[in-house]
Protein backbone atom coordinates (compact mmCIF):
# COMPACT_ATOMS: atom_id res chain seq x y z
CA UNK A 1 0.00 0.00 0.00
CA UNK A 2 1.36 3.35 -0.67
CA UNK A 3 1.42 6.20 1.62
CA UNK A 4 0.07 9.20 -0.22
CA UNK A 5 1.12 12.93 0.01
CA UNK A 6 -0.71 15.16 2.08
CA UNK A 7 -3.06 17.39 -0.28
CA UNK A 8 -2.15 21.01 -0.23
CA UNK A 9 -4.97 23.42 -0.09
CA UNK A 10 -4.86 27.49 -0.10
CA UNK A 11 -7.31 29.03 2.40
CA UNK A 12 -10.02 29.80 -0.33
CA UNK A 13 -10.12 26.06 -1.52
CA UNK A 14 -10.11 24.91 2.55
CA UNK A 15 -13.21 27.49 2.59
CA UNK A 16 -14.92 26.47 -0.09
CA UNK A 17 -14.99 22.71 1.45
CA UNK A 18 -15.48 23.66 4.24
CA UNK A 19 -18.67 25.47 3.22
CA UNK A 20 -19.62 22.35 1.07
CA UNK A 21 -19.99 20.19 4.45
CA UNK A 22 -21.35 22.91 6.46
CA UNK A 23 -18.27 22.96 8.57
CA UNK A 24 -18.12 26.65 9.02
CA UNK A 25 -21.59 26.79 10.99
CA UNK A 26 -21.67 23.16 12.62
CA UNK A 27 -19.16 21.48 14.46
CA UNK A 28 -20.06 18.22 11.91
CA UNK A 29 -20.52 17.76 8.24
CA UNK A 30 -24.18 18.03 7.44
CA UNK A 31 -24.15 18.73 3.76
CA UNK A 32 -22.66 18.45 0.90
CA UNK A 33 -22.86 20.76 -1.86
CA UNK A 34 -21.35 24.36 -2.92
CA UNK A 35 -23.13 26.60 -6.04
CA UNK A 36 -21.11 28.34 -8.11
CA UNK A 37 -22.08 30.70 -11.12
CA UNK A 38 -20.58 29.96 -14.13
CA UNK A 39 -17.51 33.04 -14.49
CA UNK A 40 -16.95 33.46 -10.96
CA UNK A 41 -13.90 33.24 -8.89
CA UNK A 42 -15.12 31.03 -7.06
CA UNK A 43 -16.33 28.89 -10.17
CA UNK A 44 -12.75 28.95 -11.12
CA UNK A 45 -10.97 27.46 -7.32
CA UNK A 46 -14.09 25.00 -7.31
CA UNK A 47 -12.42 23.56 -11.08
CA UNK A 48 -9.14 23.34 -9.32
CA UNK A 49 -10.91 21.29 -6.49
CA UNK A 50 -12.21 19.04 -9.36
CA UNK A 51 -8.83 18.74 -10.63
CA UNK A 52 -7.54 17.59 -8.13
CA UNK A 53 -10.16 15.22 -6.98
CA UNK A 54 -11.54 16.84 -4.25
CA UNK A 55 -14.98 18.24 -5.78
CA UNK A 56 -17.25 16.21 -8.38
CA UNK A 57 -19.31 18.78 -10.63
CA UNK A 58 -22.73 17.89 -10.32
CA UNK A 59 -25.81 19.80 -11.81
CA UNK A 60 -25.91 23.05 -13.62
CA UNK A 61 -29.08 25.28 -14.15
CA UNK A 62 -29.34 29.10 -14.64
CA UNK A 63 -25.70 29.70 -15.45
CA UNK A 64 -25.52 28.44 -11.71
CA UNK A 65 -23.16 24.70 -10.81
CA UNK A 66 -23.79 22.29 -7.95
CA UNK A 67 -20.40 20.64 -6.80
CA UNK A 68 -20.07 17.63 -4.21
CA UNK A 69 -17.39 17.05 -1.69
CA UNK A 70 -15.49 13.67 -2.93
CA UNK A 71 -14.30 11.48 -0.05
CA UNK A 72 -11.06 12.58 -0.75
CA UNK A 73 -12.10 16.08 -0.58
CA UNK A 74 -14.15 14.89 2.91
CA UNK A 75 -10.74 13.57 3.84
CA UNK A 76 -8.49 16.65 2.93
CA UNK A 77 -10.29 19.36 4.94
CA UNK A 78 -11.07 16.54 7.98
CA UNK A 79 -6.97 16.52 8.69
């Protein structure tokens, strides 16, 4: 079994997953989704979070995109 690196995130990623599970109002994970609109900044940090495995993209409606906290992702911002 390999031992893999520790993921690196920047503060605005760490937020953004941390939002996604609801752990920046509850002490546990209750959720897990973040909304992006299409252009956004934060549209663009949730695509590196999908590149790197952390996020899944999920649906998209009204220039508006659902993302989901991947069990990696879950794991990254649990350290």
């Amino acid at each position: 079994m390999a031992i893999s690196e520790p993921v690196v995130l920047t503060d605005r990623e760490r937020g953004i997953l941390e939002h996604a599970l609801g752990l920046d109002r509850a002490g546990a994970a209750y959720r897990n989704h973040y909304t992006a609109s299409c252009g956004s900044a934060d549209m663009q940090v949730c695509l590196v979070l999908a590149g790197k495995g952390l996020l899944v993209e999920g649906s998209a409606q009204g220039g508006l995109v659902t993302f989901h906290v991947t069990d990696a992702g879950r794991a990254a911002v649990m350290r």
